[in-house]
C-alpha atoms as a PDB file:
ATOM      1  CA  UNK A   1     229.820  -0.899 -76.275  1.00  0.00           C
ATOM      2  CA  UNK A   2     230.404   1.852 -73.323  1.00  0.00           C
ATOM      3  CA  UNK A   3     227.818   3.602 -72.180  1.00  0.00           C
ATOM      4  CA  UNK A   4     229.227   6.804 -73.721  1.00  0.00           C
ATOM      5  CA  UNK A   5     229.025   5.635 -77.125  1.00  0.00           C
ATOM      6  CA  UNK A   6     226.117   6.464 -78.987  1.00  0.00           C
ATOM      7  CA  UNK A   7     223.847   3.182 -79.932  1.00  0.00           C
ATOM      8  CA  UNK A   8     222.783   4.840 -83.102  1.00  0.00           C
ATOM      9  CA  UNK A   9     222.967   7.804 -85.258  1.00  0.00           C
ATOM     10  CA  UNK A  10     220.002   8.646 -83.792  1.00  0.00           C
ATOM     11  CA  UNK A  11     221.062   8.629 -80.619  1.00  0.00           C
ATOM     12  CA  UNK A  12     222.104  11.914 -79.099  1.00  0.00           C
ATOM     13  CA  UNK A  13     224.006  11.648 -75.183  1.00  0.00           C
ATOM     14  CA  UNK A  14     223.442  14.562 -73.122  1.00  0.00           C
ATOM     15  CA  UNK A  15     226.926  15.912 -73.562  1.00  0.00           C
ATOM     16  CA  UNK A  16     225.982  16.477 -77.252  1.00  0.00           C
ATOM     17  CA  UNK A  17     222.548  17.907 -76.302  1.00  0.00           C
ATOM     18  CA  UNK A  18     224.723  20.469 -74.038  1.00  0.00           C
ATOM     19  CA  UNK A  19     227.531  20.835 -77.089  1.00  0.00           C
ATOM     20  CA  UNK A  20     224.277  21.939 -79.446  1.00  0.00           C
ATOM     21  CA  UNK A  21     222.510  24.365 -76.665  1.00  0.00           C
ATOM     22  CA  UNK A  22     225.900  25.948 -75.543  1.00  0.00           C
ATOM     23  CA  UNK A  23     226.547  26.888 -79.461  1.00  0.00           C
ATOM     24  CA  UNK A  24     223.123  28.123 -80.102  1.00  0.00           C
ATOM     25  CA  UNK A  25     223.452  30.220 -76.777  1.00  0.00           C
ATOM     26  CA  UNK A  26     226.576  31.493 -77.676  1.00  0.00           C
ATOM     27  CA  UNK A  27     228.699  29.253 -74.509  1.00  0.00           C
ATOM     28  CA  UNK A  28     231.031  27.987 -76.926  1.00  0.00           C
ATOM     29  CA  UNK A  29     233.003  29.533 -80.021  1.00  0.00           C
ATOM     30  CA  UNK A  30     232.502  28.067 -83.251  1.00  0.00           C
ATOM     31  CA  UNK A  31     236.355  26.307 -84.097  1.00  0.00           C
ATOM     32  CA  UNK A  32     236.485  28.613 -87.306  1.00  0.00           C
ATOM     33  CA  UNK A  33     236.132  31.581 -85.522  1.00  0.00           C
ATOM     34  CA  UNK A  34     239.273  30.628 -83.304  1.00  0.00           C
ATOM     35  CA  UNK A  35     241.063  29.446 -86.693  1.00  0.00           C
ATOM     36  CA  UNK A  36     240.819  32.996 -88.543  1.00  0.00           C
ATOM     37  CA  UNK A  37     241.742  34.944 -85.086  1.00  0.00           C
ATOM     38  CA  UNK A  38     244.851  32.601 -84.914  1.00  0.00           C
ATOM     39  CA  UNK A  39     245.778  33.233 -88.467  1.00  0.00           C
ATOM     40  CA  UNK A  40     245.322  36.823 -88.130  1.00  0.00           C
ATOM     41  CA  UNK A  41     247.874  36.722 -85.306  1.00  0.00           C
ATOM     42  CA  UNK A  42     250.270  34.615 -87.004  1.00  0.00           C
ATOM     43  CA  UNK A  43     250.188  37.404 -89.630  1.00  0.00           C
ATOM     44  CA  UNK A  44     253.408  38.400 -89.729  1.00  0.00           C
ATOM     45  CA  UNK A  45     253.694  42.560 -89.454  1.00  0.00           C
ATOM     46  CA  UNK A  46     255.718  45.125 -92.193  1.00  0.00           C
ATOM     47  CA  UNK A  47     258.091  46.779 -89.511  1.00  0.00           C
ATOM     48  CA  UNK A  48     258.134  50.162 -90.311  1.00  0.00           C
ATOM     49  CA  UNK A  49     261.784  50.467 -89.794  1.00  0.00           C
ATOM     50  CA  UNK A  50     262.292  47.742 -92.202  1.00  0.00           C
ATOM     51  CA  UNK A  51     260.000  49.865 -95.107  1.00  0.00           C
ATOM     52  CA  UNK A  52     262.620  53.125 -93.622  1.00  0.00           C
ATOM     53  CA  UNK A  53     265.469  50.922 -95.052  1.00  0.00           C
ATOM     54  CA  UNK A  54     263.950  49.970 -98.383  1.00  0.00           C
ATOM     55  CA  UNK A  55     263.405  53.829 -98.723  1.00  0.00           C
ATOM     56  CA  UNK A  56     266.598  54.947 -98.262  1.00  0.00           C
ATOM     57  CA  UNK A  57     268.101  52.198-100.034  1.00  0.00           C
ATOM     58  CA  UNK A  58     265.762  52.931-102.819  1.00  0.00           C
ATOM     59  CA  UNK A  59     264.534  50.012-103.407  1.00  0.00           C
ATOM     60  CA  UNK A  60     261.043  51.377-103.744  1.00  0.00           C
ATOM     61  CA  UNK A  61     259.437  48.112-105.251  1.00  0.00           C
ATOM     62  CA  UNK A  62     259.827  45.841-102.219  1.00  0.00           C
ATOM     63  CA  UNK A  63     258.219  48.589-100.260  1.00  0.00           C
ATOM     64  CA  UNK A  64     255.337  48.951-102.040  1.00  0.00           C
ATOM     65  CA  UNK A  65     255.510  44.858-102.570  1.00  0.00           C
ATOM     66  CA  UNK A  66     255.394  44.557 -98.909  1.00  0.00           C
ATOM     67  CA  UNK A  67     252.438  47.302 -98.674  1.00  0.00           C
ATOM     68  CA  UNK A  68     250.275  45.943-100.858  1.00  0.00           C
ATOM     69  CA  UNK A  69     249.861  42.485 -98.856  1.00  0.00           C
ATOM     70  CA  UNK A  70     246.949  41.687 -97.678  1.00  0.00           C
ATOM     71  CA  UNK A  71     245.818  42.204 -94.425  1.00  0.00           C
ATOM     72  CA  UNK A  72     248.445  45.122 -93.982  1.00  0.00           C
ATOM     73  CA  UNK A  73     249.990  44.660 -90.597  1.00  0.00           C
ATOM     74  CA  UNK A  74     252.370  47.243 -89.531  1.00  0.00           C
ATOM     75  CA  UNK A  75     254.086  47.310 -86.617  1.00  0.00           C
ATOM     76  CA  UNK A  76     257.244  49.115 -85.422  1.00  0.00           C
ATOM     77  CA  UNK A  77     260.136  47.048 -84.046  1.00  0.00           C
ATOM     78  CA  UNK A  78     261.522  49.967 -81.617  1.00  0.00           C
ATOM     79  CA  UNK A  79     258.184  51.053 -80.456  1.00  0.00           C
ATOM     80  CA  UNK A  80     255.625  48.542 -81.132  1.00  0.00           C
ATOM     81  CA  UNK A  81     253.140  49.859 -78.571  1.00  0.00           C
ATOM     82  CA  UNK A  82     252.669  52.516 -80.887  1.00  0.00           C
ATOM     83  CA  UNK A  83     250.498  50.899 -83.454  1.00  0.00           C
ATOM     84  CA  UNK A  84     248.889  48.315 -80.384  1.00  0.00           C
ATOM     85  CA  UNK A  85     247.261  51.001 -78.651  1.00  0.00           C
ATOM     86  CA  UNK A  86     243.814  52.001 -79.010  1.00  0.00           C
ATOM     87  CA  UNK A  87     243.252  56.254 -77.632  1.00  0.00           C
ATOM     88  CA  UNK A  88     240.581  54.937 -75.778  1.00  0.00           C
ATOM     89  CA  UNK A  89     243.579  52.839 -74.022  1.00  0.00           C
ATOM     90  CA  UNK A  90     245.913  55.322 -74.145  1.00  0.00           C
ATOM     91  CA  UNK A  91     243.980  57.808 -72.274  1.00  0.00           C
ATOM     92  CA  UNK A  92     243.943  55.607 -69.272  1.00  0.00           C
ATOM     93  CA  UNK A  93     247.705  55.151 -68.776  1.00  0.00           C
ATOM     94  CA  UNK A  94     249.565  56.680 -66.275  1.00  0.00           C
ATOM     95  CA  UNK A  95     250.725  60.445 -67.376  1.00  0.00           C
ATOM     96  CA  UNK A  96     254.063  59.473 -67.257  1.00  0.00           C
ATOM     97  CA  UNK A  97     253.663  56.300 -69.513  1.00  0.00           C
ATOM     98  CA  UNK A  98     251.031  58.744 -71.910  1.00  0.00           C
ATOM     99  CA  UNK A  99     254.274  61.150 -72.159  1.00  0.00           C
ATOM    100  CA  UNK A 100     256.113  57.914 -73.256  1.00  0.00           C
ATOM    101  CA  UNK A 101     254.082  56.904 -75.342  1.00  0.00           C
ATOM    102  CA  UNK A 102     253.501  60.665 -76.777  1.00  0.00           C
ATOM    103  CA  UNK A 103     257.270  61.073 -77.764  1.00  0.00           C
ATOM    104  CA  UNK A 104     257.181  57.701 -79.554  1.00  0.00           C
ATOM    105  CA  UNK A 105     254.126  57.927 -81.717  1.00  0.00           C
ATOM    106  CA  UNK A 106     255.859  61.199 -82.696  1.00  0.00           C
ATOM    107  CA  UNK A 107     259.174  59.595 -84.013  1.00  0.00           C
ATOM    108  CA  UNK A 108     256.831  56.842 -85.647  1.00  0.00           C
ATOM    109  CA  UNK A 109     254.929  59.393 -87.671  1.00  0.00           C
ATOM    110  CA  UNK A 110     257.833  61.246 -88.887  1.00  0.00           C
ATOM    111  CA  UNK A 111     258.771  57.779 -90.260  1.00  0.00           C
ATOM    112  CA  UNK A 112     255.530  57.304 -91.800  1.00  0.00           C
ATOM    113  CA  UNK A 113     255.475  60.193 -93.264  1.00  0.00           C
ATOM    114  CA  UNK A 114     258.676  59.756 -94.704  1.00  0.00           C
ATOM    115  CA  UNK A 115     258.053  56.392 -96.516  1.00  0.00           C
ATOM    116  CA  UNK A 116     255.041  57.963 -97.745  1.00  0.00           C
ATOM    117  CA  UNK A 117     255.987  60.913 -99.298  1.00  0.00           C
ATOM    118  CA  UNK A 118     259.075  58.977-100.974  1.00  0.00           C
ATOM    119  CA  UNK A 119     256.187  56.368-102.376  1.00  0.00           C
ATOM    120  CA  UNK A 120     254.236  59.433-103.804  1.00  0.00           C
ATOM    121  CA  UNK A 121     257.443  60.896-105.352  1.00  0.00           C
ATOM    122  CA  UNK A 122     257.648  57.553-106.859  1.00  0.00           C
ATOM    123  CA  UNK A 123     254.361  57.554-108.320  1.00  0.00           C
ATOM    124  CA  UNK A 124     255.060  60.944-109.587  1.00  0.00           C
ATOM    125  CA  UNK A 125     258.307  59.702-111.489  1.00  0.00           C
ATOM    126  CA  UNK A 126     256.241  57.115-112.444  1.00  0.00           C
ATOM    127  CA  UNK A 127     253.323  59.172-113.850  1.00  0.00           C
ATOM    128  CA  UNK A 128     255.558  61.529-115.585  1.00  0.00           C
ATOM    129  CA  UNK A 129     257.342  58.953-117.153  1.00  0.00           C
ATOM    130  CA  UNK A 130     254.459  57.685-118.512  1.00  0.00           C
ATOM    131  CA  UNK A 131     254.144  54.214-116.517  1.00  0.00           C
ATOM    132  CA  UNK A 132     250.422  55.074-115.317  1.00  0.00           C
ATOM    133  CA  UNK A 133     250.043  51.356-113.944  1.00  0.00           C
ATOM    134  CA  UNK A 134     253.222  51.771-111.451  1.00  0.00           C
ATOM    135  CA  UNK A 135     252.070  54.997-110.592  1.00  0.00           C
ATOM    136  CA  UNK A 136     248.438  53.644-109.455  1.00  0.00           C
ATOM    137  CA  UNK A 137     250.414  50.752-108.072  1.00  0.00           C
ATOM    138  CA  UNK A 138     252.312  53.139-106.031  1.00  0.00           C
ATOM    139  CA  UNK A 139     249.410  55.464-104.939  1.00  0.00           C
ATOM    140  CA  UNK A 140     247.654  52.166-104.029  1.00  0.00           C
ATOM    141  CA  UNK A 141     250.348  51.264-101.387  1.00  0.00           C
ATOM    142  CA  UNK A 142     250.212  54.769 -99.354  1.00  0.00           C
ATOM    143  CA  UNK A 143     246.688  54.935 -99.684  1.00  0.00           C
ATOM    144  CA  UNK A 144     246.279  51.195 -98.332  1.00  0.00           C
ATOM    145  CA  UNK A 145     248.755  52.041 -95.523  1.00  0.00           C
ATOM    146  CA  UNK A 146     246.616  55.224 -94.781  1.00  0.00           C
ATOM    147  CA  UNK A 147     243.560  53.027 -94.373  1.00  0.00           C
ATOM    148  CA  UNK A 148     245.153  50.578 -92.276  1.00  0.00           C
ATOM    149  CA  UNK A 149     246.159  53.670 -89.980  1.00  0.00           C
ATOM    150  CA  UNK A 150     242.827  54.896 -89.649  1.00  0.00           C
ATOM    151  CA  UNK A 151     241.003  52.393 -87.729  1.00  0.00           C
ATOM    152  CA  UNK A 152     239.940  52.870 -84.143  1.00  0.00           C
ATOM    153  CA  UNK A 153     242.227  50.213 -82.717  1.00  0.00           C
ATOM    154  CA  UNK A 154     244.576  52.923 -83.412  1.00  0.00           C
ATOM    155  CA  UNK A 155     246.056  56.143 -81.658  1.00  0.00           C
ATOM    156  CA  UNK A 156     244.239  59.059 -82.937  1.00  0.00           C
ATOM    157  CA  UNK A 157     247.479  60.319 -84.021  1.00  0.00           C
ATOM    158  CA  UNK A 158     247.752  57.524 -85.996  1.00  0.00           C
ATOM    159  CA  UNK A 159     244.488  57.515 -87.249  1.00  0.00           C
ATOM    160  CA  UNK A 160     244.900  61.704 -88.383  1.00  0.00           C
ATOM    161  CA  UNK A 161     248.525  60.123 -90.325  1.00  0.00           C
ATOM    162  CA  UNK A 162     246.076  57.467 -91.939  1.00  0.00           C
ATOM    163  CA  UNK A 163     243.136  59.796 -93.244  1.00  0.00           C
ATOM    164  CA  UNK A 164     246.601  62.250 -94.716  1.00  0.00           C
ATOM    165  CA  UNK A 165     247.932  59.721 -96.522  1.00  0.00           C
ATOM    166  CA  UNK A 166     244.879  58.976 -98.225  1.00  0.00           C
ATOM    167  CA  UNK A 167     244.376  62.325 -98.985  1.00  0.00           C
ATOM    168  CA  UNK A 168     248.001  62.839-100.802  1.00  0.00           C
ATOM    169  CA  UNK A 169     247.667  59.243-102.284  1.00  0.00           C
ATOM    170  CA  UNK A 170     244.321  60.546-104.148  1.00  0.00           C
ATOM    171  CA  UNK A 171     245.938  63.703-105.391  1.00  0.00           C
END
Protein backbone atom coordinates (compact mmCIF):
# COMPACT_ATOMS: atom_id res chain seq x y z
CA UNK A 1 0.00 0.00 0.00
CA UNK A 2 1.53 3.70 -0.79
CA UNK A 3 1.49 6.03 1.58
CA UNK A 4 -1.10 8.05 -0.38
CA UNK A 5 -3.67 5.53 -0.23
CA UNK A 6 -6.04 5.74 2.41
CA UNK A 7 -5.75 2.64 5.07
CA UNK A 8 -9.43 2.82 5.67
CA UNK A 9 -12.61 4.49 4.92
CA UNK A 10 -12.02 6.20 7.82
CA UNK A 11 -9.04 7.48 6.98
CA UNK A 12 -8.97 10.97 5.56
CA UNK A 13 -5.12 12.26 3.97
CA UNK A 14 -4.60 15.83 4.23
CA UNK A 15 -5.15 16.48 0.57
CA UNK A 16 -8.81 15.45 1.18
CA UNK A 17 -8.99 17.50 4.42
CA UNK A 18 -7.80 20.55 2.05
CA UNK A 19 -10.35 19.24 -0.97
CA UNK A 20 -13.33 19.52 1.93
CA UNK A 21 -12.10 23.09 3.49
CA UNK A 22 -11.36 24.65 -0.01
CA UNK A 23 -15.19 23.69 -1.04
CA UNK A 24 -16.71 24.86 2.12
CA UNK A 25 -14.60 28.16 1.70
CA UNK A 26 -15.57 28.58 -1.63
CA UNK A 27 -11.52 27.76 -3.19
CA UNK A 28 -12.85 25.32 -5.46
CA UNK A 29 -16.05 25.13 -7.83
CA UNK A 30 -18.37 22.44 -7.33
CA UNK A 31 -17.90 20.10 -10.93
CA UNK A 32 -21.75 20.72 -11.60
CA UNK A 33 -21.47 24.19 -11.57
CA UNK A 34 -18.70 24.00 -14.39
CA UNK A 35 -21.00 21.26 -16.20
CA UNK A 36 -24.22 23.63 -16.60
CA UNK A 37 -21.85 26.80 -17.57
CA UNK A 38 -20.31 24.47 -20.29
CA UNK A 39 -23.65 23.36 -21.52
CA UNK A 40 -24.94 26.76 -21.58
CA UNK A 41 -22.07 27.65 -23.90
CA UNK A 42 -22.39 24.78 -26.07
CA UNK A 43 -25.95 26.11 -26.56
CA UNK A 44 -26.07 26.62 -29.89
CA UNK A 45 -27.58 30.42 -30.76
CA UNK A 46 -30.89 31.28 -33.31
CA UNK A 47 -28.91 33.69 -35.73
CA UNK A 48 -31.08 36.35 -36.32
CA UNK A 49 -30.30 36.47 -39.93
CA UNK A 50 -31.23 32.93 -40.19
CA UNK A 51 -35.01 33.77 -38.42
CA UNK A 52 -34.77 37.06 -41.39
CA UNK A 53 -34.76 34.17 -43.97
CA UNK A 54 -37.51 32.01 -42.54
CA UNK A 55 -39.54 35.35 -42.59
CA UNK A 56 -39.22 36.22 -45.88
CA UNK A 57 -39.44 32.83 -47.07
CA UNK A 58 -42.53 32.49 -45.04
CA UNK A 59 -41.95 29.76 -43.44
CA UNK A 60 -43.27 31.19 -40.22
CA UNK A 61 -43.41 27.78 -38.25
CA UNK A 62 -39.67 27.06 -38.11
CA UNK A 63 -39.29 30.54 -36.80
CA UNK A 64 -41.39 30.37 -34.12
CA UNK A 65 -40.08 26.48 -33.73
CA UNK A 66 -36.69 27.84 -33.34
CA UNK A 67 -38.02 30.69 -30.80
CA UNK A 68 -39.65 28.74 -28.61
CA UNK A 69 -36.43 26.59 -27.57
CA UNK A 70 -35.38 26.70 -24.50
CA UNK A 71 -32.83 28.72 -23.25
CA UNK A 72 -33.37 31.24 -26.25
CA UNK A 73 -29.96 32.17 -27.49
CA UNK A 74 -29.82 34.69 -30.15
CA UNK A 75 -27.04 35.86 -31.67
CA UNK A 76 -26.36 37.67 -34.97
CA UNK A 77 -23.89 36.14 -37.44
CA UNK A 78 -22.81 39.67 -39.08
CA UNK A 79 -22.64 41.50 -35.87
CA UNK A 80 -22.47 39.22 -33.02
CA UNK A 81 -21.05 41.79 -30.60
CA UNK A 82 -24.32 43.18 -30.67
CA UNK A 83 -26.19 40.83 -28.45
CA UNK A 84 -22.52 40.05 -26.29
CA UNK A 85 -22.32 43.38 -24.96
CA UNK A 86 -23.49 44.47 -21.73
CA UNK A 87 -24.16 48.93 -21.71
CA UNK A 88 -22.26 48.85 -18.77
CA UNK A 89 -19.42 47.45 -21.31
CA UNK A 90 -20.31 49.36 -23.98
CA UNK A 91 -19.94 52.60 -22.32
CA UNK A 92 -16.32 51.97 -21.77
CA UNK A 93 -15.22 51.40 -25.38
CA UNK A 94 -13.41 53.67 -27.29
CA UNK A 95 -15.88 56.42 -29.05
CA UNK A 96 -14.95 55.26 -32.20
CA UNK A 97 -15.65 51.48 -31.48
CA UNK A 98 -19.17 52.87 -29.39
CA UNK A 99 -20.03 54.57 -32.96
CA UNK A 100 -19.40 51.01 -34.37
CA UNK A 101 -21.07 49.39 -32.35
CA UNK A 102 -24.05 52.17 -32.42
CA UNK A 103 -24.65 51.71 -36.26
CA UNK A 104 -24.81 47.92 -35.80
CA UNK A 105 -27.21 47.48 -32.95
CA UNK A 106 -29.29 49.78 -35.20
CA UNK A 107 -29.37 47.43 -38.32
CA UNK A 108 -29.94 44.50 -35.71
CA UNK A 109 -33.07 46.07 -34.34
CA UNK A 110 -34.61 46.88 -37.55
CA UNK A 111 -34.23 43.09 -38.06
CA UNK A 112 -35.80 42.32 -34.88
CA UNK A 113 -38.35 44.26 -35.35
CA UNK A 114 -39.07 42.90 -38.53
CA UNK A 115 -39.32 39.17 -37.54
CA UNK A 116 -41.46 40.33 -34.88
CA UNK A 117 -44.00 42.18 -36.34
CA UNK A 118 -44.29 39.39 -39.21
CA UNK A 119 -44.78 36.75 -36.07
CA UNK A 120 -47.61 39.05 -34.68
CA UNK A 121 -49.23 39.33 -38.16
CA UNK A 122 -49.12 35.67 -37.97
CA UNK A 123 -50.83 35.36 -34.81
CA UNK A 124 -53.33 37.75 -36.08
CA UNK A 125 -54.11 35.47 -39.22
CA UNK A 126 -54.10 32.95 -36.87
CA UNK A 127 -56.59 34.47 -34.38
CA UNK A 128 -58.89 35.57 -37.04
CA UNK A 129 -58.97 32.40 -38.52
CA UNK A 130 -59.99 30.96 -35.58
CA UNK A 131 -56.75 28.79 -34.63
CA UNK A 132 -56.50 30.47 -31.01
CA UNK A 133 -53.72 27.80 -30.00
CA UNK A 134 -51.28 28.95 -33.04
CA UNK A 135 -52.04 32.32 -32.32
CA UNK A 136 -50.88 31.99 -28.47
CA UNK A 137 -48.16 29.82 -29.91
CA UNK A 138 -47.13 32.65 -32.00
CA UNK A 139 -47.50 35.51 -29.41
CA UNK A 140 -45.48 33.16 -27.13
CA UNK A 141 -42.40 33.24 -29.49
CA UNK A 142 -42.11 37.28 -29.74
CA UNK A 143 -42.90 37.64 -26.31
CA UNK A 144 -40.14 34.95 -25.27
CA UNK A 145 -37.69 36.69 -27.66
CA UNK A 146 -38.65 40.08 -25.97
CA UNK A 147 -37.71 38.62 -22.61
CA UNK A 148 -34.59 37.20 -23.69
CA UNK A 149 -33.74 40.86 -24.99
CA UNK A 150 -34.38 42.45 -21.86
CA UNK A 151 -31.80 41.26 -19.57
CA UNK A 152 -28.93 43.38 -18.36
CA UNK A 153 -26.23 41.40 -20.14
CA UNK A 154 -27.74 43.27 -22.90
CA UNK A 155 -27.37 46.76 -24.72
CA UNK A 156 -29.99 48.98 -23.43
CA UNK A 157 -31.11 49.29 -26.89
CA UNK A 158 -31.64 45.89 -26.87
CA UNK A 159 -33.15 45.67 -23.73
CA UNK A 160 -35.92 48.86 -24.82
CA UNK A 161 -36.54 46.21 -28.29
CA UNK A 162 -37.14 43.39 -25.58
CA UNK A 163 -39.66 45.19 -23.11
CA UNK A 164 -41.61 46.37 -26.98
CA UNK A 165 -41.98 43.18 -28.04
CA UNK A 166 -43.55 42.08 -25.02
CA UNK A 167 -45.73 44.78 -25.06
CA UNK A 168 -47.14 44.06 -28.83
CA UNK A 169 -46.96 40.23 -28.07
CA UNK A 170 -49.60 40.92 -25.08
CA UNK A 171 -51.87 43.01 -27.21
Amino acid sequence: MSSSEPRNRYDVSWRGSFAMFALAVGLLALPAISIAADEAAEQKPIYLETLTELVDQKKLDTALELLLREPLVVSSQKAPEVFELSEALFVQLPPDERGRVQGEAIAVVGKIKTVARAIVAHAEAAEKAGDKEQGAKARSAVRLFGETLNKPEHLLVLQLTGKALVNIAEK
